[in-house]
Protein backbone atom coordinates (compact mmCIF):
# COMPACT_ATOMS: atom_id res chain seq x y z
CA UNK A 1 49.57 -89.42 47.34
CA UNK A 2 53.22 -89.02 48.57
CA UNK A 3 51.60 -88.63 52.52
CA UNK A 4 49.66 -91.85 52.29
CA UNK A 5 52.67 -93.90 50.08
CA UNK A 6 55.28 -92.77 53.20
CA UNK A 7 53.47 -92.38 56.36
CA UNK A 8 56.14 -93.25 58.12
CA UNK A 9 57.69 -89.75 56.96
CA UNK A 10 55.58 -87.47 58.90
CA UNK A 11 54.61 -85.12 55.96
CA UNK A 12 52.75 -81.99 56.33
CA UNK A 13 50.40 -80.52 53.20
CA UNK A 14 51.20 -76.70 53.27
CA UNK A 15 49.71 -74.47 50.37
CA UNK A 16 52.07 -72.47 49.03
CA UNK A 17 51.10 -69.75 46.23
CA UNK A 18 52.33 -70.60 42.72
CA UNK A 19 51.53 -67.15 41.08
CA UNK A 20 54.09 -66.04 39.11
CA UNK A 21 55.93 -68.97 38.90
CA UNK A 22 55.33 -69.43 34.83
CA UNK A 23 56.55 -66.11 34.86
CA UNK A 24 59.91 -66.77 36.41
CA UNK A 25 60.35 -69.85 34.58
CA UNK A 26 60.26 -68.54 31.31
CA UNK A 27 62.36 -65.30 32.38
CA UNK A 28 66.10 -64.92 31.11
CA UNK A 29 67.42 -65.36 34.86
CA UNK A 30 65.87 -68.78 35.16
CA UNK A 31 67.38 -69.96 32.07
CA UNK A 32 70.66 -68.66 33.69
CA UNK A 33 70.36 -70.06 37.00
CA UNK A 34 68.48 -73.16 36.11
CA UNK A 35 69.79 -74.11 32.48
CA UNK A 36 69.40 -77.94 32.01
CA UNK A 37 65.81 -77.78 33.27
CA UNK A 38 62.87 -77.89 31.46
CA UNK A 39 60.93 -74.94 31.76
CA UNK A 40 57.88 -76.40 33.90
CA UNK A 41 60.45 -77.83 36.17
CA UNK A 42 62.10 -74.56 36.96
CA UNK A 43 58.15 -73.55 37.87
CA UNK A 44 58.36 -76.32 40.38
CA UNK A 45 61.34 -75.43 42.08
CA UNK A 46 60.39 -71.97 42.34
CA UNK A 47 57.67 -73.09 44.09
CA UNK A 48 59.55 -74.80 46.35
CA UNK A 49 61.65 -72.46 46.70
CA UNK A 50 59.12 -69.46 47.88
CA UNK A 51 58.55 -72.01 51.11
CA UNK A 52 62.23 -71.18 52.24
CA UNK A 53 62.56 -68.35 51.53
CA UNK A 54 59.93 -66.08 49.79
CA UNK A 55 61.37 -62.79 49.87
CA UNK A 56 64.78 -64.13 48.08
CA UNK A 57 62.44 -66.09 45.28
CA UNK A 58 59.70 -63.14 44.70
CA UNK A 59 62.23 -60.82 44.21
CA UNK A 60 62.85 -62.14 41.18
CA UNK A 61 59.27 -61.72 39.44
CA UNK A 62 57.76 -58.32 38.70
CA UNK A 63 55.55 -57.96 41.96
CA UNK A 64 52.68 -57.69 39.13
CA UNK A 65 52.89 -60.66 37.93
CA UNK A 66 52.16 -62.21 41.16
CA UNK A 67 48.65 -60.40 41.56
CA UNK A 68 48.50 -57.20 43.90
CA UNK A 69 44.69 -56.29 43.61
CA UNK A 70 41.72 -56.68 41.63
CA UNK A 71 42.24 -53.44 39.83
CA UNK A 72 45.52 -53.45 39.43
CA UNK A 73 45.44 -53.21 35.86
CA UNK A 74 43.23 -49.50 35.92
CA UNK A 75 45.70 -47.62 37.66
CA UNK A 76 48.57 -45.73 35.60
CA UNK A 77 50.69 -48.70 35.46
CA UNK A 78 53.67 -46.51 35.75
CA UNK A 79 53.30 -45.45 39.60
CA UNK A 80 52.31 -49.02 40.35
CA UNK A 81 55.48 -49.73 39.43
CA UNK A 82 57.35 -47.27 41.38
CA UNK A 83 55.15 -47.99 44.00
CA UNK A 84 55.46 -51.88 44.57
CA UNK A 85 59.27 -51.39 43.78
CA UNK A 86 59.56 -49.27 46.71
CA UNK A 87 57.49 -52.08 49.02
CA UNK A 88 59.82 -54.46 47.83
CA UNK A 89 62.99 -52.51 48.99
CA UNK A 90 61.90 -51.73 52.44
CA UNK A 91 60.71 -55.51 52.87
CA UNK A 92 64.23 -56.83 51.97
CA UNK A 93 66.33 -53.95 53.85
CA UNK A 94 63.74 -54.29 56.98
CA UNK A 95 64.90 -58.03 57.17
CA UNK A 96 68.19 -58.35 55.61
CA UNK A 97 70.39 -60.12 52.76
CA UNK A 98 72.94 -62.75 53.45
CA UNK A 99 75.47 -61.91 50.76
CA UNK A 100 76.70 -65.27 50.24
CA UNK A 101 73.61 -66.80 49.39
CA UNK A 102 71.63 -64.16 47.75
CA UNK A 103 70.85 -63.45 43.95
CA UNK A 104 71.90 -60.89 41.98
CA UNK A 105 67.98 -59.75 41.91
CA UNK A 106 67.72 -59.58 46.29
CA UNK A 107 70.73 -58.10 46.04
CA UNK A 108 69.93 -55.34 43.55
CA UNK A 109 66.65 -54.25 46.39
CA UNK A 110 68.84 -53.23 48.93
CA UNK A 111 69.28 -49.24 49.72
CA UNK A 112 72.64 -48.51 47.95
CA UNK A 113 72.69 -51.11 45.40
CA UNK A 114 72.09 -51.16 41.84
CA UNK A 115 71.63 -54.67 38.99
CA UNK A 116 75.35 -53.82 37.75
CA UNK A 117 76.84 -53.78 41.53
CA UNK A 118 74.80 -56.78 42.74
CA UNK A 119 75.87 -59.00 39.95
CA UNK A 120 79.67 -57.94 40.82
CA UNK A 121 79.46 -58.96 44.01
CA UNK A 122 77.86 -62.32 42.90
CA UNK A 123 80.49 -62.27 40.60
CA UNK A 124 83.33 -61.60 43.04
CA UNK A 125 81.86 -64.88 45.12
CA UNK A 126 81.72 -66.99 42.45
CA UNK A 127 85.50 -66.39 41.66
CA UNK A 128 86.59 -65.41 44.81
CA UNK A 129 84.78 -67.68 47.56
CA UNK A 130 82.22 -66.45 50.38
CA UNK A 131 82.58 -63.12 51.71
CA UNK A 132 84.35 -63.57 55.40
CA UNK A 133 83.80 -60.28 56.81
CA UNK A 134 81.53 -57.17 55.37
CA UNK A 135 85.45 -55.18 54.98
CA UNK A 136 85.84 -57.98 52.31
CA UNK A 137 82.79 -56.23 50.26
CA UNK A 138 84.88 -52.93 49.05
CA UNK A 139 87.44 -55.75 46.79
CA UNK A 140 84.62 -55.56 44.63
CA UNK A 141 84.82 -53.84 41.55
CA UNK A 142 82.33 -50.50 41.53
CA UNK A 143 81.75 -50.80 45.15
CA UNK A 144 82.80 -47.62 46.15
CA UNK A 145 83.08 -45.75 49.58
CA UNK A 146 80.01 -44.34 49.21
CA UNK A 147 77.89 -47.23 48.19
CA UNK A 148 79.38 -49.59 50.72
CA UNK A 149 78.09 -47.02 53.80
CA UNK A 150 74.50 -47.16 51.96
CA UNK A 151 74.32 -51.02 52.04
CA UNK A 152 76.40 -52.21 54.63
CA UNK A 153 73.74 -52.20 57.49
CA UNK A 154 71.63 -54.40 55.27
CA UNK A 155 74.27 -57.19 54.36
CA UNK A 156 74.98 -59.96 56.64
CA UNK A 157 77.81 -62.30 56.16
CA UNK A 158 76.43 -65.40 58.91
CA UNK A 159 79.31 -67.21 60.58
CA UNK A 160 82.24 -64.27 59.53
CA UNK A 161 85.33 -63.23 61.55
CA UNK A 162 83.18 -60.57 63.26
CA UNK A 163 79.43 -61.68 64.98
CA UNK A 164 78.43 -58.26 64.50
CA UNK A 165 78.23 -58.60 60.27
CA UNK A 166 75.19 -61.18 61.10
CA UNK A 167 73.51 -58.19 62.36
CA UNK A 168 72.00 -55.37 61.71
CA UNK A 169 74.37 -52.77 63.43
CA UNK A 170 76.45 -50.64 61.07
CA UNK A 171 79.91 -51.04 60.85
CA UNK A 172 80.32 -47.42 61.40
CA UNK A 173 79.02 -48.50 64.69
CA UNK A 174 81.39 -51.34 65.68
CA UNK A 175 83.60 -48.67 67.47
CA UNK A 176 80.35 -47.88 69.78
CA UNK A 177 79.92 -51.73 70.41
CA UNK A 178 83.62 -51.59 71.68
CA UNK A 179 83.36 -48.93 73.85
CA UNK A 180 80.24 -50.54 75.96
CA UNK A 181 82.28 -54.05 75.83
CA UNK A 182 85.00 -52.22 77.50
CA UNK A 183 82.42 -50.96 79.94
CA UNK A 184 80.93 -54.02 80.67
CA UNK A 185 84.33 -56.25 80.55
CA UNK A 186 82.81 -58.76 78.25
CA UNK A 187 83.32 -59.83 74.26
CA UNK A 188 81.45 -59.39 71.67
CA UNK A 189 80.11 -63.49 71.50
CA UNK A 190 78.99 -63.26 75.30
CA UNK A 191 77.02 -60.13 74.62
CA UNK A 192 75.06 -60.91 71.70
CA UNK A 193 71.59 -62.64 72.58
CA UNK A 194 72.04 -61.49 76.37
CA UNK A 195 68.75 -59.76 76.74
CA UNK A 196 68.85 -59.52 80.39
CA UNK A 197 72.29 -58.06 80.07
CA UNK A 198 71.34 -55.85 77.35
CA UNK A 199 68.50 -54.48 79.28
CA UNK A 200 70.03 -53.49 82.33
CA UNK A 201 72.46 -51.11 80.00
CA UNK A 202 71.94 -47.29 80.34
CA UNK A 203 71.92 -45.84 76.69
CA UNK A 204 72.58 -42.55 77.94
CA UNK A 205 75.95 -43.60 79.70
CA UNK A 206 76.92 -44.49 76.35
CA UNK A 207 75.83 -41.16 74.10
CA UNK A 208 78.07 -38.23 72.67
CA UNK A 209 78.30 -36.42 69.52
CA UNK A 210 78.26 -39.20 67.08
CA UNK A 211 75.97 -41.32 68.49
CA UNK A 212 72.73 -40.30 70.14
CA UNK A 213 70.68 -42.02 72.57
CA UNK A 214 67.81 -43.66 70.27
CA UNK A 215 70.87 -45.03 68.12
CA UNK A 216 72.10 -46.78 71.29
CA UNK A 217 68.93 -47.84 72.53
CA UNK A 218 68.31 -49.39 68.27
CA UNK A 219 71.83 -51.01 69.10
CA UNK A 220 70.88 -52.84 71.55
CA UNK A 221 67.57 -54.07 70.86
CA UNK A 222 69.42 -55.68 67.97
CA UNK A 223 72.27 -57.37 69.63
CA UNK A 224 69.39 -59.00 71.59
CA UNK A 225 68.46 -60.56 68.65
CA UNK A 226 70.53 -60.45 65.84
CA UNK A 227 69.37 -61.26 62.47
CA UNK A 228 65.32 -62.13 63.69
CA UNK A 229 63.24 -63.10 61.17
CA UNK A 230 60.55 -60.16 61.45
CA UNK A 231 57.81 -62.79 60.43
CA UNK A 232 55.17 -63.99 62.65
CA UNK A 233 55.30 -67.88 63.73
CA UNK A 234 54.89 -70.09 60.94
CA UNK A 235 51.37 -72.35 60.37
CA UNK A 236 49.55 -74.21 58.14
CA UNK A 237 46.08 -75.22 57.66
CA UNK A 238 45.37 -79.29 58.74
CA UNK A 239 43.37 -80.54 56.15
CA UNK A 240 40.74 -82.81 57.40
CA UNK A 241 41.51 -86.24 56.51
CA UNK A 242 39.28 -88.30 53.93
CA UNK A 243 38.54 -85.07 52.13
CA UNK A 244 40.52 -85.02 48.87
CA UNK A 245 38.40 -84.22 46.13
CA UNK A 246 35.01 -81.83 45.60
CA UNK A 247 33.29 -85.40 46.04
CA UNK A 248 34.23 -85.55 49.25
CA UNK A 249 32.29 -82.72 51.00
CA UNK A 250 29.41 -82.89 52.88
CA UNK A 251 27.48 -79.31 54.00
CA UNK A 252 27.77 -78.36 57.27
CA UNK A 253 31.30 -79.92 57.10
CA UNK A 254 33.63 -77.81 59.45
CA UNK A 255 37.25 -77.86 58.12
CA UNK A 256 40.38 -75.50 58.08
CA UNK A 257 41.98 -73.74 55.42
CA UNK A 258 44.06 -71.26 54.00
CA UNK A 259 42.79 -68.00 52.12
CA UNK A 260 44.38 -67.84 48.94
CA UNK A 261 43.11 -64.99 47.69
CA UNK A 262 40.79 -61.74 48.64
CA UNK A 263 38.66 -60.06 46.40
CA UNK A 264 35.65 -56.87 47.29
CA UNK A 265 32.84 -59.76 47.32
CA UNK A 266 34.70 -61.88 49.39
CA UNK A 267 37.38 -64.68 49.73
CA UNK A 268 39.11 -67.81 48.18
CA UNK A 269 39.81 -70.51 50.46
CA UNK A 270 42.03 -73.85 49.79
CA UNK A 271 40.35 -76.72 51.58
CA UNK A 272 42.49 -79.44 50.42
CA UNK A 273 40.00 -80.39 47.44
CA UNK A 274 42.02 -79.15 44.77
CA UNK A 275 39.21 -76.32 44.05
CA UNK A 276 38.94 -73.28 46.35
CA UNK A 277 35.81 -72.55 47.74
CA UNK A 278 34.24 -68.67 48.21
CA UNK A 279 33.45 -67.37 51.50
CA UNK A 280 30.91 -64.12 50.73
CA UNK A 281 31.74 -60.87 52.13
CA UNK A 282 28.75 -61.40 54.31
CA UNK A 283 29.49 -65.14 55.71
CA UNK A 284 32.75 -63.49 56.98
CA UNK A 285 31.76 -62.23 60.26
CA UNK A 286 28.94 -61.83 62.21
CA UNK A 287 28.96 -57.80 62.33
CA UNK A 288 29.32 -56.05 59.13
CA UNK A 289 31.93 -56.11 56.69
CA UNK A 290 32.37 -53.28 54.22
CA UNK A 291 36.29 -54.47 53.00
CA UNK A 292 37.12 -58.03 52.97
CA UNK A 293 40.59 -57.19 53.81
CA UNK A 294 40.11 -55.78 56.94
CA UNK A 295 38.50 -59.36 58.23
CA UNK A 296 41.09 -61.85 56.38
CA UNK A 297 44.39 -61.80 54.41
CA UNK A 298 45.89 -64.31 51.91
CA UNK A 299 47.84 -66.78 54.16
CA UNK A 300 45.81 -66.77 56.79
CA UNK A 301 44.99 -69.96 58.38
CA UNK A 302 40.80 -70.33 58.83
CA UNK A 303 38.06 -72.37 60.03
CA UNK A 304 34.77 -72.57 57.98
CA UNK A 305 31.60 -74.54 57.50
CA UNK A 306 30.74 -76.04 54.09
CA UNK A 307 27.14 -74.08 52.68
CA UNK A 308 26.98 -75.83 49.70
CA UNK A 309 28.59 -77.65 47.05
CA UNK A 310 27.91 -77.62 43.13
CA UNK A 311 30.30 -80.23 41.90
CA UNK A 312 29.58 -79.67 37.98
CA UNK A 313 30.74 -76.69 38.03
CA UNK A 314 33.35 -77.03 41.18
CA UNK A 315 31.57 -74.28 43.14
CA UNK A 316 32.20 -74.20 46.98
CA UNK A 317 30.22 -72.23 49.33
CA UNK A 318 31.47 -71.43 52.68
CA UNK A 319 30.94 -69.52 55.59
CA UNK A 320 33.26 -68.21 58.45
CA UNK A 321 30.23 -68.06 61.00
CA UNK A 322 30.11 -71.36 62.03
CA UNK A 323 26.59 -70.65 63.62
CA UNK A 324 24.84 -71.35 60.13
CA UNK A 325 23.71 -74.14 58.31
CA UNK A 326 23.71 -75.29 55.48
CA UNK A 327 20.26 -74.43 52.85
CA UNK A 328 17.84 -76.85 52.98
CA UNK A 329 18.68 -79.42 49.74
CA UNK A 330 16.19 -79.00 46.74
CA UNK A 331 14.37 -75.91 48.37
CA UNK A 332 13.20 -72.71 45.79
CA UNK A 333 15.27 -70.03 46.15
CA UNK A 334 12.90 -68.22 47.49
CA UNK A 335 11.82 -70.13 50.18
CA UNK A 336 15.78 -70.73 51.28
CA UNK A 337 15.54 -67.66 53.66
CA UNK A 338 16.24 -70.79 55.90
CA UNK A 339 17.38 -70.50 59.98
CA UNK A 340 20.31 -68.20 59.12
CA UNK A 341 18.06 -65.30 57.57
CA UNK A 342 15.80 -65.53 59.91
CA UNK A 343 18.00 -65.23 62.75
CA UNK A 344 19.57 -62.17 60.42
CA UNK A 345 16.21 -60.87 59.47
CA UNK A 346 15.21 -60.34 63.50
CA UNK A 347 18.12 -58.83 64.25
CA UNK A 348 17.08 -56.48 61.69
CA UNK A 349 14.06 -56.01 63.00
CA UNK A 350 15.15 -55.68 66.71
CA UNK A 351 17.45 -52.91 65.45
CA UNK A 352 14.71 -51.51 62.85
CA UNK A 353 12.04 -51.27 65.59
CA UNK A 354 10.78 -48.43 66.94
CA UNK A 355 11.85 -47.13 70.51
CA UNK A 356 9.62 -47.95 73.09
CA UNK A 357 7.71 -45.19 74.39
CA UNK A 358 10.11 -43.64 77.62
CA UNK A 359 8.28 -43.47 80.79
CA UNK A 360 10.54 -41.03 82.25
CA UNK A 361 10.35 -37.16 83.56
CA UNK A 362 10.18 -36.10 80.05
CA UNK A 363 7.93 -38.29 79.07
CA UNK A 364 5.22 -37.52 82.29
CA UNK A 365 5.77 -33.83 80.93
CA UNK A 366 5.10 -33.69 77.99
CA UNK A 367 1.61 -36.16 79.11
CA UNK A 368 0.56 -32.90 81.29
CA UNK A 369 1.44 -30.33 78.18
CA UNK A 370 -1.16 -32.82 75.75
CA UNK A 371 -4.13 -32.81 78.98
């Protein structure tokens, strides 16, 4: 309603996942961080909120209560646990926590860190200001020695006294960074984002005791590109215009979408029409599919072809061969073995059939041995 009320604003419909969020906004932190706000509000902006930044917003829900897997409720619950914990961490320290921005929750994932530590340090900002340099992270209280050379690598302080604390080199690496800016006769700022530069650099020029070649060559490839977001370029499904509701769907109806969800007989896909529609584990591909997830993942942008539509009871059927068509309307079920099964049953056959008799040497032999 919004995209046809203010055209003029260019707005794009993206799909964004709101498992979880009635979780969140009924948990104690909400109430803390978002206090005036009624609780189906705080839902909202969580929502919101996962577009920006998902990693710092999901980090705040027990990764079960956003839906891991069909069964995830027969396994000991126990391991699951321990197990999605330990997904989480290497997700955030693999990309990274800006410690003036991020929660006491983000903060509590990365290597080092603990819930008591991370809400001093978000305790320290709050009193103190933003954190200008990662040196300005052992003032806090119960950050000791020890736990600062565990977390350092992962916490970036963006626009700080040193351009290095956006990135992920170590500070007990700085002295290394020195030592080829000496080399090279340039600073730190001219460096940084120089990949032809960068490139040309022999690691093993650099190497002694401390620091081996694969360090330096790790180094590097970072001051290329400091601080990159590890995720692949962002899209989003363009829903076809005109199609809004179930109503509006016609079969045969080519559209794009976004697969919200993956299950062993299939997947869910968003269409726009407020109801997702299935695509079968066998209308995902055109060769045999024993997993749905090795075909499609949740996120993923697709194109599919409407099969039918049962608007009583909001069923959508889909298909991501775009060869098929649609059943014929009204037909018995058993007489619906339209075009696409019969295309399906000969290529049965044709693989089914019997090999031709071979008219080769072995074949003209054995001839003689029957005569």
């Amino acid at each position: 309603d919004l995209i046809k009320l203010r055209p003029e604003l260019k707005l794009t419909k993206i799909v964004v996942s709101e498992a979880g969020a009635s979780v969140y906004s009924a948990s104690e932190f909400a109430s803390k961080e978002l206090p005036d706000m009624d609780v189906s509000l705080r839902g909202a902006v969580s929502i919101a909120r996962r577009l920006q930044d998902p990693l710092a917003e999901l980090v705040k829900i027990d990764p079960k209560s956003i839906g891991v897997g069909q069964y995830q409720h027969d396994v000991g619950q126990t391991q699951l646990a321990r197990s999605l914990d330990a997904v989480v961490e290497d997700c955030v320290n693999a990309v990274g926590v800006d410690v003036n921005t991020a929660s006491a929750p983000l903060l509590a994932r990365v290597s080092g860190l603990n819930s008591s530590v991370a809400q001093s340090i978000v305790t320290y900002r709050d009193l103190n200001g933003m954190f200008a340099s990662r040196a300005a992270l052992r003032a806090v209280p119960r950050l000791g020695d020890k736990t600062f050379e565990q977390a350092a690598g992962f916490l970036r302080v963006m626009s700080g006294e040193n351009p290095l604390d956006a990135s992920a080199v170590h500070p007990e690496s700085y002295p290394l960074v020195e030592k080829i800016l000496s080399d090279i006769k340039r600073d730190v700022k001219g460096i940084i984002g120089d990949e032809r530069l960068l490139k040309s650099l022999n690691p093993a020029k650099y190497a002694d005791e401390k620091f081996g070649v694969p360090t330096i060559t790790d180094i590097l490839k970072e001051l290329e590109k400091p601080g990159r977001d590890p995720r692949p370029e962002f899209s989003t499904a363009t829903f076809k215009e005109g199609v809004e509701e179930i109503r509006d769907l016609r079969p045969d109806m080519i559209l794009e979408g976004v697969v919200t969800n993956v299950a062993a007989f299939g997947a869910f896909v968003d269409i726009g029409v407020h109801q997702d529609g299935l695509v079968h584990i066998s209308a995902l591909s055109n060769t045999f599919v024993k997993d749905p997830h090795t075909v499609v993942k949740a996120g993923q942008v697709v194109k599919v072809k409407v099969l039918e539509i049962d608007e009583k009871r909001k069923r959508i059927a889909l298909t991501m061969r775009l060869s098929d068509s649609a059943p014929v309307p009204g037909a018995k079920p058993e007489q619906r073995a339209d075009r696409n099964d019969a295309k399906r049953l000969s290529q049965h056959q044709q693989q089914t059939r019997p090999a031709a008799p071979s008219n080769g040497a072995m074949a003209a032999a054995f001839a003689k041995l029957k005569a």
